[in-house]
PDB file of N, CA and C in Angstrom:
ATOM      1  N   UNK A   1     -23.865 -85.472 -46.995  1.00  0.00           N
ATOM      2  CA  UNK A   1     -23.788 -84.828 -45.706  1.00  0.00           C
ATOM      3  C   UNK A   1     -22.333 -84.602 -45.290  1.00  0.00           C
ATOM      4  N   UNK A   2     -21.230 -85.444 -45.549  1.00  0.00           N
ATOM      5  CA  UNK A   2     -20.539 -85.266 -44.939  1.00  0.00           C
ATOM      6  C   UNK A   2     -19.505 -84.172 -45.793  1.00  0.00           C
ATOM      7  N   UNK A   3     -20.148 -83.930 -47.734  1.00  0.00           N
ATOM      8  CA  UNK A   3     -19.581 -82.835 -48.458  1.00  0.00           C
ATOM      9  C   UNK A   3     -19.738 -81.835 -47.453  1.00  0.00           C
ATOM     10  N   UNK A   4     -20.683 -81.726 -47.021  1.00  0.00           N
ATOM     11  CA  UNK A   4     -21.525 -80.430 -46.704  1.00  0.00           C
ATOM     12  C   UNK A   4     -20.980 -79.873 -45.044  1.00  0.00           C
ATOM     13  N   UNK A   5     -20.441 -81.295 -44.433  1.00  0.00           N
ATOM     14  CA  UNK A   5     -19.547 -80.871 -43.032  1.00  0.00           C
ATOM     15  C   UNK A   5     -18.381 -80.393 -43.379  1.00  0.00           C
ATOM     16  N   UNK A   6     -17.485 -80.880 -44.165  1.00  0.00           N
ATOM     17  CA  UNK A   6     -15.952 -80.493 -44.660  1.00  0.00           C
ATOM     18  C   UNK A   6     -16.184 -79.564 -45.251  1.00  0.00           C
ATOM     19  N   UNK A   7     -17.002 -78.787 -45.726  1.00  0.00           N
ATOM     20  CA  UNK A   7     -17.231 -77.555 -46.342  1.00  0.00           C
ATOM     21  C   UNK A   7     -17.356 -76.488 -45.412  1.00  0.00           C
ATOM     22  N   UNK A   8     -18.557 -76.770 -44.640  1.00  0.00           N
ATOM     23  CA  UNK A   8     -18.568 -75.638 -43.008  1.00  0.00           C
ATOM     24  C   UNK A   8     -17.345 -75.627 -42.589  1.00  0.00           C
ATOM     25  N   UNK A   9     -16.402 -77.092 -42.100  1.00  0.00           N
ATOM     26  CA  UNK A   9     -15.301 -76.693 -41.232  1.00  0.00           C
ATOM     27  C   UNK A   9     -14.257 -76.055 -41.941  1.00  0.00           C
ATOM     28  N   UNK A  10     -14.619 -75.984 -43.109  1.00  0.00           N
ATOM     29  CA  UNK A  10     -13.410 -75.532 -43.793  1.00  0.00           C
ATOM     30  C   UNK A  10     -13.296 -73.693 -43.976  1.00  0.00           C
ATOM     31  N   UNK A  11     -14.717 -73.515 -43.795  1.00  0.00           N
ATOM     32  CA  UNK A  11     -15.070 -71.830 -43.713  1.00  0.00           C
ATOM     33  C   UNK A  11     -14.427 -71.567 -42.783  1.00  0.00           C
ATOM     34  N   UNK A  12     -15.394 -72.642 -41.370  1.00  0.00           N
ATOM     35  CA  UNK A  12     -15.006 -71.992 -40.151  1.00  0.00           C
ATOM     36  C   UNK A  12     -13.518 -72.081 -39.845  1.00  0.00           C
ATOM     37  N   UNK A  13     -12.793 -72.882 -40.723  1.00  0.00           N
ATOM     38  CA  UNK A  13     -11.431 -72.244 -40.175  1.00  0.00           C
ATOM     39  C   UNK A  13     -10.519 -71.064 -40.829  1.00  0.00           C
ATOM     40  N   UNK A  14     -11.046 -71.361 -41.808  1.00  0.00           N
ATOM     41  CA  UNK A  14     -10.949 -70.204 -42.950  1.00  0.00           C
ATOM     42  C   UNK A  14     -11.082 -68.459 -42.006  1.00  0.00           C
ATOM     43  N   UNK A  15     -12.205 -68.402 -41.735  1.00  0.00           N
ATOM     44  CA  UNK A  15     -12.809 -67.085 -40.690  1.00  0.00           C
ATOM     45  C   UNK A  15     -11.750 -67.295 -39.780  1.00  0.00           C
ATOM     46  N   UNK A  16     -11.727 -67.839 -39.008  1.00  0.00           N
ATOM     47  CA  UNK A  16     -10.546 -68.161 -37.936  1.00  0.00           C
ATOM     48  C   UNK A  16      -9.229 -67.370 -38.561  1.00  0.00           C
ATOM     49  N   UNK A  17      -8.672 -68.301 -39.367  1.00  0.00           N
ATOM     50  CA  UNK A  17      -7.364 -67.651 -39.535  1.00  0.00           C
ATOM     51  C   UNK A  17      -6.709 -66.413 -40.129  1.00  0.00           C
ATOM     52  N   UNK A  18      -8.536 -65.659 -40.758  1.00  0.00           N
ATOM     53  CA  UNK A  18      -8.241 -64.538 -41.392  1.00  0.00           C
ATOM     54  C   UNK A  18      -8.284 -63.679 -40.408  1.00  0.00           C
ATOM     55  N   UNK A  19      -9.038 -63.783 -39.413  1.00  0.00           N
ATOM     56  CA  UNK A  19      -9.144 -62.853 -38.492  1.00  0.00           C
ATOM     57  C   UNK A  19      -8.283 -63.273 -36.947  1.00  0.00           C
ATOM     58  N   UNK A  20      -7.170 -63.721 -37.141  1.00  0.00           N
ATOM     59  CA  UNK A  20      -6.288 -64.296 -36.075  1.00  0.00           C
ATOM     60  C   UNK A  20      -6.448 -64.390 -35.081  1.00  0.00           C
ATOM     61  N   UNK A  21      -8.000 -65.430 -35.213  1.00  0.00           N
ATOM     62  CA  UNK A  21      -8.319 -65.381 -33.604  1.00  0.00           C
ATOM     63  C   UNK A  21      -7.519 -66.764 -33.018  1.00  0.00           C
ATOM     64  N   UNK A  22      -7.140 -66.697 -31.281  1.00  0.00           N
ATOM     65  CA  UNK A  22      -6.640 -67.618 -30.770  1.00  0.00           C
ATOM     66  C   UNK A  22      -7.373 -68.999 -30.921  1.00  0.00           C
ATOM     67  N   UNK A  23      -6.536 -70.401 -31.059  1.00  0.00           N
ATOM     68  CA  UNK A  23      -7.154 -71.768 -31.099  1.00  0.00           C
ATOM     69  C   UNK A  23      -6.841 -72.226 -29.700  1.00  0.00           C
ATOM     70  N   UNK A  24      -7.615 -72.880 -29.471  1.00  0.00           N
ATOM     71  CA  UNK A  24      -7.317 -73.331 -28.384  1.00  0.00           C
ATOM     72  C   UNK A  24      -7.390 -75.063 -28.047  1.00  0.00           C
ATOM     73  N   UNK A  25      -6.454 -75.711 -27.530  1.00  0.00           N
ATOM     74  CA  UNK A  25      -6.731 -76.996 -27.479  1.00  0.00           C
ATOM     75  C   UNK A  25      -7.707 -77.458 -26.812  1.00  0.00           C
ATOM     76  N   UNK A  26      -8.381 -78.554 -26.528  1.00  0.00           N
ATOM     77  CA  UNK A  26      -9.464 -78.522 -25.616  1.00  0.00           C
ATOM     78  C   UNK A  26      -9.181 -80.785 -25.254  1.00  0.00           C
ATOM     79  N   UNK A  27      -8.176 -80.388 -24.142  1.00  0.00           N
ATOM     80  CA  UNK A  27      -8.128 -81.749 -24.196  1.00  0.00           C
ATOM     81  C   UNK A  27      -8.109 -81.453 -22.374  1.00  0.00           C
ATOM     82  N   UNK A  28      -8.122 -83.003 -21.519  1.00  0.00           N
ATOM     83  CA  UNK A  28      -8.163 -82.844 -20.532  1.00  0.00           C
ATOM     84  C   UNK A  28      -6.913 -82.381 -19.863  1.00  0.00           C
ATOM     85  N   UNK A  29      -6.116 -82.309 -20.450  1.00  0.00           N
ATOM     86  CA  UNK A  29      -4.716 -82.465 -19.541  1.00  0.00           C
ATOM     87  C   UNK A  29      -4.472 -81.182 -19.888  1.00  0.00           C
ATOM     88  N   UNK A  30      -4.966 -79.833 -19.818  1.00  0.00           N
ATOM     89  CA  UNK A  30      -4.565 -78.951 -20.130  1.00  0.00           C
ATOM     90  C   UNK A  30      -4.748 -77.773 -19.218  1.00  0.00           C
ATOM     91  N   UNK A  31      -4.303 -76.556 -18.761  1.00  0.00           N
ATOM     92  CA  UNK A  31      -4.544 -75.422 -17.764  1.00  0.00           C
ATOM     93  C   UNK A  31      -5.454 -74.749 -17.962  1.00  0.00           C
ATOM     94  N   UNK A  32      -6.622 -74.675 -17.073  1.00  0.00           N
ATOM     95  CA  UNK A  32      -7.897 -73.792 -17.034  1.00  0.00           C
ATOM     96  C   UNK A  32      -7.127 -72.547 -17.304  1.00  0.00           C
ATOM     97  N   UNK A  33      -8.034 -71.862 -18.769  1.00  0.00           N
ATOM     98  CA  UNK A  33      -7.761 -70.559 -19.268  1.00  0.00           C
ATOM     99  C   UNK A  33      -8.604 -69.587 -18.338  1.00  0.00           C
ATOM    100  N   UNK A  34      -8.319 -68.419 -17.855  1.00  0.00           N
ATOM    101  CA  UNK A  34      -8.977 -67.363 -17.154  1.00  0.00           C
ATOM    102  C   UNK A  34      -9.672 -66.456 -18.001  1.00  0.00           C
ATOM    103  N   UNK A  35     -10.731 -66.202 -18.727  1.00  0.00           N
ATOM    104  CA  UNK A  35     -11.284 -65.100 -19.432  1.00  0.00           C
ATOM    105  C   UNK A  35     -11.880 -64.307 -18.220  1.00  0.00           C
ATOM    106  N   UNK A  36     -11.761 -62.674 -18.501  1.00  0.00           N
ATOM    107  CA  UNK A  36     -12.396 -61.959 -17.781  1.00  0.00           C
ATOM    108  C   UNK A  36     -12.838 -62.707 -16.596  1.00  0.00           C
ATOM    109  N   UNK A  37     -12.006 -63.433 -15.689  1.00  0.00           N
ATOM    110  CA  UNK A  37     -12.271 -63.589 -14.179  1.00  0.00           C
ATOM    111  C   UNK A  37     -13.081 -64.485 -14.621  1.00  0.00           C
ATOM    112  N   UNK A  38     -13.675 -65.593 -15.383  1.00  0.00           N
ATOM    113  CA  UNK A  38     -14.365 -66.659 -15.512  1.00  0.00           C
ATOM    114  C   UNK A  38     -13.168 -67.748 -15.632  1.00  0.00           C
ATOM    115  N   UNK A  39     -13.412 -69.128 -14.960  1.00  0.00           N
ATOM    116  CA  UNK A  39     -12.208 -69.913 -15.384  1.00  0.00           C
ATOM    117  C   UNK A  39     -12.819 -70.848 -16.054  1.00  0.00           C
ATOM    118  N   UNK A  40     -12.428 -71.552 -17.285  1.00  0.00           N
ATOM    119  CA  UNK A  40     -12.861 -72.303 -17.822  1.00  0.00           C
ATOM    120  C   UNK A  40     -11.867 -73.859 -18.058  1.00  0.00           C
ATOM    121  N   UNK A  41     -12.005 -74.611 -17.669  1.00  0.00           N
ATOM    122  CA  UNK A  41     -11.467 -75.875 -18.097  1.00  0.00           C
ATOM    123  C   UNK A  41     -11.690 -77.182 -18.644  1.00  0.00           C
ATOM    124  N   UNK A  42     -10.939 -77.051 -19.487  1.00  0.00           N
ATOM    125  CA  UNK A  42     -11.529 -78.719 -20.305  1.00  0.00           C
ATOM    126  C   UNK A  42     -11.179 -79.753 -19.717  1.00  0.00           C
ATOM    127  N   UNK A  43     -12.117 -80.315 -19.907  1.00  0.00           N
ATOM    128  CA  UNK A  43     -12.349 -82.195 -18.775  1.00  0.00           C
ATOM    129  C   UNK A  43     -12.375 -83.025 -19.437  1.00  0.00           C
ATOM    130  N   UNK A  44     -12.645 -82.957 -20.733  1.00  0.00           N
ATOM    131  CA  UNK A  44     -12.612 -84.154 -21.933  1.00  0.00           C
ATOM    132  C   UNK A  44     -12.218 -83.254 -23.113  1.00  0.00           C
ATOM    133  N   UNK A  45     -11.758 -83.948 -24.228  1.00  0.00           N
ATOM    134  CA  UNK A  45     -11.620 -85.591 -23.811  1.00  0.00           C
ATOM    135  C   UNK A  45     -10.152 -85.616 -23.686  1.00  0.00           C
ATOM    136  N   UNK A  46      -9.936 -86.935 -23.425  1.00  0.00           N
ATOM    137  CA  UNK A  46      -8.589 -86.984 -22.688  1.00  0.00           C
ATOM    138  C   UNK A  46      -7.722 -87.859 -24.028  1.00  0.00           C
ATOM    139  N   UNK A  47      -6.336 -87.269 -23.726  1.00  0.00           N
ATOM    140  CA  UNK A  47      -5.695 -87.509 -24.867  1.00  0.00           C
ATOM    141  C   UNK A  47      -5.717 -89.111 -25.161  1.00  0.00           C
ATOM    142  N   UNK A  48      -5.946 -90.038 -24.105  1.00  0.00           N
ATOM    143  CA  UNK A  48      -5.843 -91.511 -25.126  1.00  0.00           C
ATOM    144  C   UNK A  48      -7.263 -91.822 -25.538  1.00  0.00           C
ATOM    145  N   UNK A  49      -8.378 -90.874 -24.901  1.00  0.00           N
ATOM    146  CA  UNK A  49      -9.019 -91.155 -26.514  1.00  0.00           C
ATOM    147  C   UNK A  49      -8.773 -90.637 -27.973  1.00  0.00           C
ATOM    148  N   UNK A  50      -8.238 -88.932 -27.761  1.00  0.00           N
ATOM    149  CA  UNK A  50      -7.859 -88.820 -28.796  1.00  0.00           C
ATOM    150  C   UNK A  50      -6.319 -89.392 -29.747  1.00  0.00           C
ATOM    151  N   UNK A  51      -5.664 -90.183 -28.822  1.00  0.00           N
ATOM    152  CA  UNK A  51      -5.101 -90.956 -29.840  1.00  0.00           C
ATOM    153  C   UNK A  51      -5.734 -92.147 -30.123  1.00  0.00           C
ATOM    154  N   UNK A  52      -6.757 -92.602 -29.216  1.00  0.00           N
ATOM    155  CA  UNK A  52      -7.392 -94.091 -30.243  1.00  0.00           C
ATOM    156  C   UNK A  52      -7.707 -93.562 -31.732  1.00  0.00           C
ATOM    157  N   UNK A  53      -8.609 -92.536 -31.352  1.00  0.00           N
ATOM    158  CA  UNK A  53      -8.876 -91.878 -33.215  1.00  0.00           C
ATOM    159  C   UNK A  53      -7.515 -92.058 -33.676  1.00  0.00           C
ATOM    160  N   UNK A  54      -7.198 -91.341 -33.918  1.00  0.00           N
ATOM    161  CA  UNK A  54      -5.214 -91.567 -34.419  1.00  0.00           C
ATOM    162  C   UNK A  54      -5.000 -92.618 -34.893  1.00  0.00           C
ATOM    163  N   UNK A  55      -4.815 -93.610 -34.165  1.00  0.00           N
ATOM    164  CA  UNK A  55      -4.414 -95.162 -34.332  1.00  0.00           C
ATOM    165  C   UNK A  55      -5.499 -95.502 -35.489  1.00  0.00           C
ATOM    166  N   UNK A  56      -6.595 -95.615 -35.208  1.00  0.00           N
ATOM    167  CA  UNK A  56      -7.715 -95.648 -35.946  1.00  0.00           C
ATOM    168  C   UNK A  56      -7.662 -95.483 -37.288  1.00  0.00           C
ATOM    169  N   UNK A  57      -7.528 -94.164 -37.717  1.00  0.00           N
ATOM    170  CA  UNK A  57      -7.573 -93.629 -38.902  1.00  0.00           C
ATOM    171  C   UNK A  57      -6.036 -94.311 -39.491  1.00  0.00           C
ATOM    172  N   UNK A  58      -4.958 -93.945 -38.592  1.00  0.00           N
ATOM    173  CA  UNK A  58      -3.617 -94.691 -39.396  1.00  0.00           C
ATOM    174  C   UNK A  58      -3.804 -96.164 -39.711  1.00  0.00           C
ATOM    175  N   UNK A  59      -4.569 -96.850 -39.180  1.00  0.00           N
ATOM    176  CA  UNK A  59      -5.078 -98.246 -39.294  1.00  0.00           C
ATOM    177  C   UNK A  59      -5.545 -98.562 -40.755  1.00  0.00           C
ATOM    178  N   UNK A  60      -6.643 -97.689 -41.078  1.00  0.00           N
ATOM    179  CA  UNK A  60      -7.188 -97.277 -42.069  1.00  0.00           C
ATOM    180  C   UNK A  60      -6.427 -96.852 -43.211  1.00  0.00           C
ATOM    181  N   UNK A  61      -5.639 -95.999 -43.214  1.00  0.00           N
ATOM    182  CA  UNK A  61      -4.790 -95.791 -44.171  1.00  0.00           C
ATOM    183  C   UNK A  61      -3.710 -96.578 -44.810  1.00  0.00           C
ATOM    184  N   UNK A  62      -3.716 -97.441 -43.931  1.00  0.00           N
ATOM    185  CA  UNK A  62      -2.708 -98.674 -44.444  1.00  0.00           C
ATOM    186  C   UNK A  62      -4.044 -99.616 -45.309  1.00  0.00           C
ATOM    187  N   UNK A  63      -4.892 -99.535 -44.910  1.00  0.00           N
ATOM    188  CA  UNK A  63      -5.921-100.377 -45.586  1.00  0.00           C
ATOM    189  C   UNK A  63      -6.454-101.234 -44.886  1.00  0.00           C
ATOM    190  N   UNK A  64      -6.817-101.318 -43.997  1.00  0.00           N
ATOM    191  CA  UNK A  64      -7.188-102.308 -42.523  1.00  0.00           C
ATOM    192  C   UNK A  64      -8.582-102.006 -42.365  1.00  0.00           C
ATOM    193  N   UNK A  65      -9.317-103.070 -42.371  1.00  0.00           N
ATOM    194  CA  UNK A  65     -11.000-102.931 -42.629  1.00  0.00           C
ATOM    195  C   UNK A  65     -11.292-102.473 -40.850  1.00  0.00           C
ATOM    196  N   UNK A  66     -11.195-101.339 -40.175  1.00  0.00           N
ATOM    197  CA  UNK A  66     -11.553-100.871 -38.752  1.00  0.00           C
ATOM    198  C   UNK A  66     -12.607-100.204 -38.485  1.00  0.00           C
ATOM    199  N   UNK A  67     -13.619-100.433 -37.647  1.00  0.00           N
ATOM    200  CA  UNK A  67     -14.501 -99.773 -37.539  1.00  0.00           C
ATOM    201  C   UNK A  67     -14.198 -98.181 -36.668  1.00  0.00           C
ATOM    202  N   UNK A  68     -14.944 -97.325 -37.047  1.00  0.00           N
ATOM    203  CA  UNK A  68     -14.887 -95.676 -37.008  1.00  0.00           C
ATOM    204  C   UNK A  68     -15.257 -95.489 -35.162  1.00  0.00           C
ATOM    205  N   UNK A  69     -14.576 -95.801 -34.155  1.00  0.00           N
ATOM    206  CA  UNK A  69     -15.669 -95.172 -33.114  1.00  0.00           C
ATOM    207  C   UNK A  69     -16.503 -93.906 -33.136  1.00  0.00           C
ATOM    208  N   UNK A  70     -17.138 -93.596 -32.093  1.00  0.00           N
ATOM    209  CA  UNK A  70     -18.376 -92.618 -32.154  1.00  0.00           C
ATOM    210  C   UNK A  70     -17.346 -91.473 -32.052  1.00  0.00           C
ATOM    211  N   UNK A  71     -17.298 -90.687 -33.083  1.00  0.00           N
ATOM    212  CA  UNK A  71     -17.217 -89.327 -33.223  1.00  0.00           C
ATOM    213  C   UNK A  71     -17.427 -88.384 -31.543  1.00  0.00           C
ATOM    214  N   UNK A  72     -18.228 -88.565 -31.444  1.00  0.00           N
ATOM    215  CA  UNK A  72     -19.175 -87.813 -30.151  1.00  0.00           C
ATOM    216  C   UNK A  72     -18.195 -88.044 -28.883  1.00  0.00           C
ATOM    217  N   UNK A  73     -17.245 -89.393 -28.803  1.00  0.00           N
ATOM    218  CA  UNK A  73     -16.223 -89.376 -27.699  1.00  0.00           C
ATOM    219  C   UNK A  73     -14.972 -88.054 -28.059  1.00  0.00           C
ATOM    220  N   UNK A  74     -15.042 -87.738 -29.013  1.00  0.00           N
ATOM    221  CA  UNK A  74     -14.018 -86.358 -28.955  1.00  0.00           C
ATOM    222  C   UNK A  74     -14.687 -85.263 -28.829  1.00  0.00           C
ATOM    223  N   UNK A  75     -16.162 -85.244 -27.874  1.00  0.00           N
ATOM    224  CA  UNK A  75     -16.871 -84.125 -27.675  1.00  0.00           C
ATOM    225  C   UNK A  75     -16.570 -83.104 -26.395  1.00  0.00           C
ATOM    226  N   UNK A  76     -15.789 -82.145 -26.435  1.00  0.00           N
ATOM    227  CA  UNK A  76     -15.410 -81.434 -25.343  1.00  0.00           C
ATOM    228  C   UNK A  76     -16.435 -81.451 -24.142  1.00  0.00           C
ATOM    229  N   UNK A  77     -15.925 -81.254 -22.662  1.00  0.00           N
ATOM    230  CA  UNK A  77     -16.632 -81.295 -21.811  1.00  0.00           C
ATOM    231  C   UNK A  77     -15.847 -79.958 -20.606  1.00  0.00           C
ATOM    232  N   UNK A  78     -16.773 -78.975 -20.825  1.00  0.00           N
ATOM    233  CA  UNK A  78     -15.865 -77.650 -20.017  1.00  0.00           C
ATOM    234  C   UNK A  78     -16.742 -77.541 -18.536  1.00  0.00           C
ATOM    235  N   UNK A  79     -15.676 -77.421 -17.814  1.00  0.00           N
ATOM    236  CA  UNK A  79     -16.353 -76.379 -16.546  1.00  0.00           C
ATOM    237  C   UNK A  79     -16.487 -75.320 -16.532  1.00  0.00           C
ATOM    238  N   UNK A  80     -17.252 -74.564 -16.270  1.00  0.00           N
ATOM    239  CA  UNK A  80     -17.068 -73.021 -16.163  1.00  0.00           C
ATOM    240  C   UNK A  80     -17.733 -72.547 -14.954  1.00  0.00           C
ATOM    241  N   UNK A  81     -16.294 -71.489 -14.082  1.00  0.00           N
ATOM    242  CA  UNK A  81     -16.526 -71.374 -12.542  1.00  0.00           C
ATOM    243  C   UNK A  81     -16.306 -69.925 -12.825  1.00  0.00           C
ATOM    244  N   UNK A  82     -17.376 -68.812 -11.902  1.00  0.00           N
ATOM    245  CA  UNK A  82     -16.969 -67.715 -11.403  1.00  0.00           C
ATOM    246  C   UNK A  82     -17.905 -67.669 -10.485  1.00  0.00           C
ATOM    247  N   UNK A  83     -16.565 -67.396 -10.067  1.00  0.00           N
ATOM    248  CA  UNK A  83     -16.626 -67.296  -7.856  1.00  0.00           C
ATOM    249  C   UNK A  83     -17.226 -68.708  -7.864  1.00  0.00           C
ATOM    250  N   UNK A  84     -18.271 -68.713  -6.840  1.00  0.00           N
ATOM    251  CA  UNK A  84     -18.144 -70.382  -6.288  1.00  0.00           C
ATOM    252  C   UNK A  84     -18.987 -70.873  -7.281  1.00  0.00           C
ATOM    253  N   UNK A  85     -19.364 -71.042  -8.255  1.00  0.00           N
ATOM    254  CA  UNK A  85     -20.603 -71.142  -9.073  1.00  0.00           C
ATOM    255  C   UNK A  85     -19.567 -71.846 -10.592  1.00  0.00           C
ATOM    256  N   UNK A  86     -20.368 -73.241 -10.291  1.00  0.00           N
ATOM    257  CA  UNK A  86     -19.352 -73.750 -11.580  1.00  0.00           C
ATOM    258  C   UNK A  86     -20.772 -74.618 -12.445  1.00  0.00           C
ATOM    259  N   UNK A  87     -20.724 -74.474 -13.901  1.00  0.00           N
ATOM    260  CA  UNK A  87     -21.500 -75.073 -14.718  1.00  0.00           C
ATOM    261  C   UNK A  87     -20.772 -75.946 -15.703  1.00  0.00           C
ATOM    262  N   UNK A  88     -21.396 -77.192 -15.704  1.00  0.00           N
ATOM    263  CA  UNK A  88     -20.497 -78.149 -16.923  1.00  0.00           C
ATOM    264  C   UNK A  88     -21.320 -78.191 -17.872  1.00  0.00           C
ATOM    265  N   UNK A  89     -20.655 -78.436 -19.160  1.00  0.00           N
ATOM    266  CA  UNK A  89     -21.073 -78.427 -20.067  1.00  0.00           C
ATOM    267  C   UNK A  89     -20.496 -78.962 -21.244  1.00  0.00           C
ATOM    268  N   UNK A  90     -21.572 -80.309 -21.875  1.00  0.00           N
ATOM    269  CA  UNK A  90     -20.965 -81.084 -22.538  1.00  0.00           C
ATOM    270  C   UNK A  90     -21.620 -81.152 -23.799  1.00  0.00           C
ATOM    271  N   UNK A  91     -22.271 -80.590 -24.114  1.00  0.00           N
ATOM    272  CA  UNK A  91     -23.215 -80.655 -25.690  1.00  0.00           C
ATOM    273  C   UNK A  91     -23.415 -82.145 -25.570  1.00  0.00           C
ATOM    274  N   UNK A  92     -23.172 -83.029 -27.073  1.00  0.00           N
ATOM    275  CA  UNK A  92     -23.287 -84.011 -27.147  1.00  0.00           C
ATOM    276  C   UNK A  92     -22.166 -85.337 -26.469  1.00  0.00           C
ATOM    277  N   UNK A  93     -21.580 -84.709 -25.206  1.00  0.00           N
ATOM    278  CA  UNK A  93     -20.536 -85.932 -25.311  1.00  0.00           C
ATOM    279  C   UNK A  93     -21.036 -86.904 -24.655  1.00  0.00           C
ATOM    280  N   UNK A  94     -20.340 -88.338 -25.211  1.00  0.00           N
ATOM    281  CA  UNK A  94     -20.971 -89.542 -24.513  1.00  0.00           C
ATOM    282  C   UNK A  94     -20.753 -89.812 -22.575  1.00  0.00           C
ATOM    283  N   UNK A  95     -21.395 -90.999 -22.129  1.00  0.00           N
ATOM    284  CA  UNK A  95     -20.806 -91.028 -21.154  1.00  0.00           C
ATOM    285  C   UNK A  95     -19.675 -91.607 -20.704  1.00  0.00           C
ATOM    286  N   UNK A  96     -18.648 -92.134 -21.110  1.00  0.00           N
ATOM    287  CA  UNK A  96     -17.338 -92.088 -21.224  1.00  0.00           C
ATOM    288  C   UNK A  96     -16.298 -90.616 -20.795  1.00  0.00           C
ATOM    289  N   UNK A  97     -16.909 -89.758 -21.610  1.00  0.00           N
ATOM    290  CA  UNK A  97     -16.388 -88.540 -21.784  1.00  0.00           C
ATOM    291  C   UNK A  97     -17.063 -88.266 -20.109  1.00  0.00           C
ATOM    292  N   UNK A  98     -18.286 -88.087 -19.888  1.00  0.00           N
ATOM    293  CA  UNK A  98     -18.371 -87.517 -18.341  1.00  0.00           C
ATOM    294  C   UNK A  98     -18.080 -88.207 -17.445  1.00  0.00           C
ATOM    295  N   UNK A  99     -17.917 -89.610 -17.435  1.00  0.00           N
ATOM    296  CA  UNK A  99     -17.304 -90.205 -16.273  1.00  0.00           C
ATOM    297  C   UNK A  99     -15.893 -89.927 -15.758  1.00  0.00           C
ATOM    298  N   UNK A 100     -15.100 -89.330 -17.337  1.00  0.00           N
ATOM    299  CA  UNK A 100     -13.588 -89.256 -16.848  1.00  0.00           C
ATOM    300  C   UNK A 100     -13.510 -87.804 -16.498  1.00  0.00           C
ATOM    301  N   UNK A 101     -14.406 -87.271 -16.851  1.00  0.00           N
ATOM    302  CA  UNK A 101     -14.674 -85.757 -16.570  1.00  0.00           C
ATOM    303  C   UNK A 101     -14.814 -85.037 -15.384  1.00  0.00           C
ATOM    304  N   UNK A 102     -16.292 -85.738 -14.898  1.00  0.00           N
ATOM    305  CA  UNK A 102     -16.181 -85.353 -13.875  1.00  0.00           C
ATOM    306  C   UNK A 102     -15.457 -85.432 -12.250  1.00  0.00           C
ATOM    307  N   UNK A 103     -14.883 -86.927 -13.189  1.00  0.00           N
ATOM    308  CA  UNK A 103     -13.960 -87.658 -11.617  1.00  0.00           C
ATOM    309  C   UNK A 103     -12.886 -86.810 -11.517  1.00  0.00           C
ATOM    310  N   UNK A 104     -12.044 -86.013 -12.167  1.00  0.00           N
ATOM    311  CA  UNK A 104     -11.210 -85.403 -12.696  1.00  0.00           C
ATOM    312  C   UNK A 104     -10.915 -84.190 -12.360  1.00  0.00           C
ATOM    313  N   UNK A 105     -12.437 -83.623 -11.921  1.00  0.00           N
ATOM    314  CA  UNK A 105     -12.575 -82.343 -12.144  1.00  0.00           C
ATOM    315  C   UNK A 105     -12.851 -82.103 -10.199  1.00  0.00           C
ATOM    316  N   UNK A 106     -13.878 -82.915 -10.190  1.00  0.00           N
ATOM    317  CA  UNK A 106     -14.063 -83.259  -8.323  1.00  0.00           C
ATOM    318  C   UNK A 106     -12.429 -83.274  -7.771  1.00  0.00           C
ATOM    319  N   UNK A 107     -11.827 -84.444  -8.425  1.00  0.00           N
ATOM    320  CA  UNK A 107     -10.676 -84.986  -7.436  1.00  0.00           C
ATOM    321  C   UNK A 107     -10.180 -83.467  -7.863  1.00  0.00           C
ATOM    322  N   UNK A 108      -9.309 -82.817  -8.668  1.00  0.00           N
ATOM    323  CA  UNK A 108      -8.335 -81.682  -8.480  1.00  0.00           C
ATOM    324  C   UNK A 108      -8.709 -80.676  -8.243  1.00  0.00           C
ATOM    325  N   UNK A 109     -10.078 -80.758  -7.451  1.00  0.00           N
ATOM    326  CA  UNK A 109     -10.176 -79.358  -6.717  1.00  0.00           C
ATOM    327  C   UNK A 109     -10.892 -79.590  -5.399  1.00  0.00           C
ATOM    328  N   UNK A 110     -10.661 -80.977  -4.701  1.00  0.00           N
ATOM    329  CA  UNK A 110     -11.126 -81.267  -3.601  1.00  0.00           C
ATOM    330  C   UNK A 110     -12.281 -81.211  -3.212  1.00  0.00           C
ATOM    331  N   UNK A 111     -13.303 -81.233  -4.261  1.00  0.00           N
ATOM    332  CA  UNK A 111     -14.898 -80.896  -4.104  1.00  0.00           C
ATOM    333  C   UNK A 111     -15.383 -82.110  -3.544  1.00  0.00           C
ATOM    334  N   UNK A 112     -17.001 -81.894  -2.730  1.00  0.00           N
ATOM    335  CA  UNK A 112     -17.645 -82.739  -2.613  1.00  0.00           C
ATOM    336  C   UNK A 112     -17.850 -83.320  -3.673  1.00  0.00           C
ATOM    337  N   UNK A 113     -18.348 -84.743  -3.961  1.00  0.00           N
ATOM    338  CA  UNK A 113     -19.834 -85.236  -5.334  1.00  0.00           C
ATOM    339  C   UNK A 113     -21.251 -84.777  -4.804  1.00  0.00           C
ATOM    340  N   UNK A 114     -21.555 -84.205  -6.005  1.00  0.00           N
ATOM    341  CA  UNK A 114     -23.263 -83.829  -5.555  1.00  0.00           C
ATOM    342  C   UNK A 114     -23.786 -85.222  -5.517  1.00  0.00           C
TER     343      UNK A 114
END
């Protein structure tokens, strides 16, 4: 299974770079992109989870018996607002990922909590 993941991602970046489409980071600390008057912003995950992975894997490479956390905490978590109308959306991310998400997302734009 996991031949068979490094193989897809490797197309899909493959397609990507032949056809020079933009990458985009998708971490929390980053500026809601504007497409066609839709704003979209990423809420997760936030960069010290993605450096625990980091640490993690360099852990590993020295040879250090570490267990793998859940994959699924580097699962993006976007808002997407046009006009007053905002939808989140997190596929599989854990709740870690929406707790820091949504507190995040309320506090810097002065919203109520539903």
């Amino acid at each position: 299974m996991k031949k068979g993941w490094a193989e897809f991602l490797i197309e899909i970046y493959g397609a990507v770079a032949k056809r020079e489409i933009p990458r985009h980071q998708l971490r929390s600390d980053q500026r809601a992109v504007i497409i066609d008057g839709v704003e979209v912003f990423a809420l997760a995950p936030e960069e010290s989870i993605k450096d625990r992975f980091v640490r993690i894997h360099q852990e590993r490479l020295k040879g250090k018996l570490v267990d793998l956390p859940d994959p699924n905490l580097l699962s993006a978590v976007l808002a997407i607002k046009y006009g007053s109308t905002v939808a989140l959306l997190g596929g599989d991310a854990l709740k870690e990922n929406w707790k820091s998400a949504t507190r995040q997302f309320f506090n810097d734009h002065n919203l109520p909590r539903p």
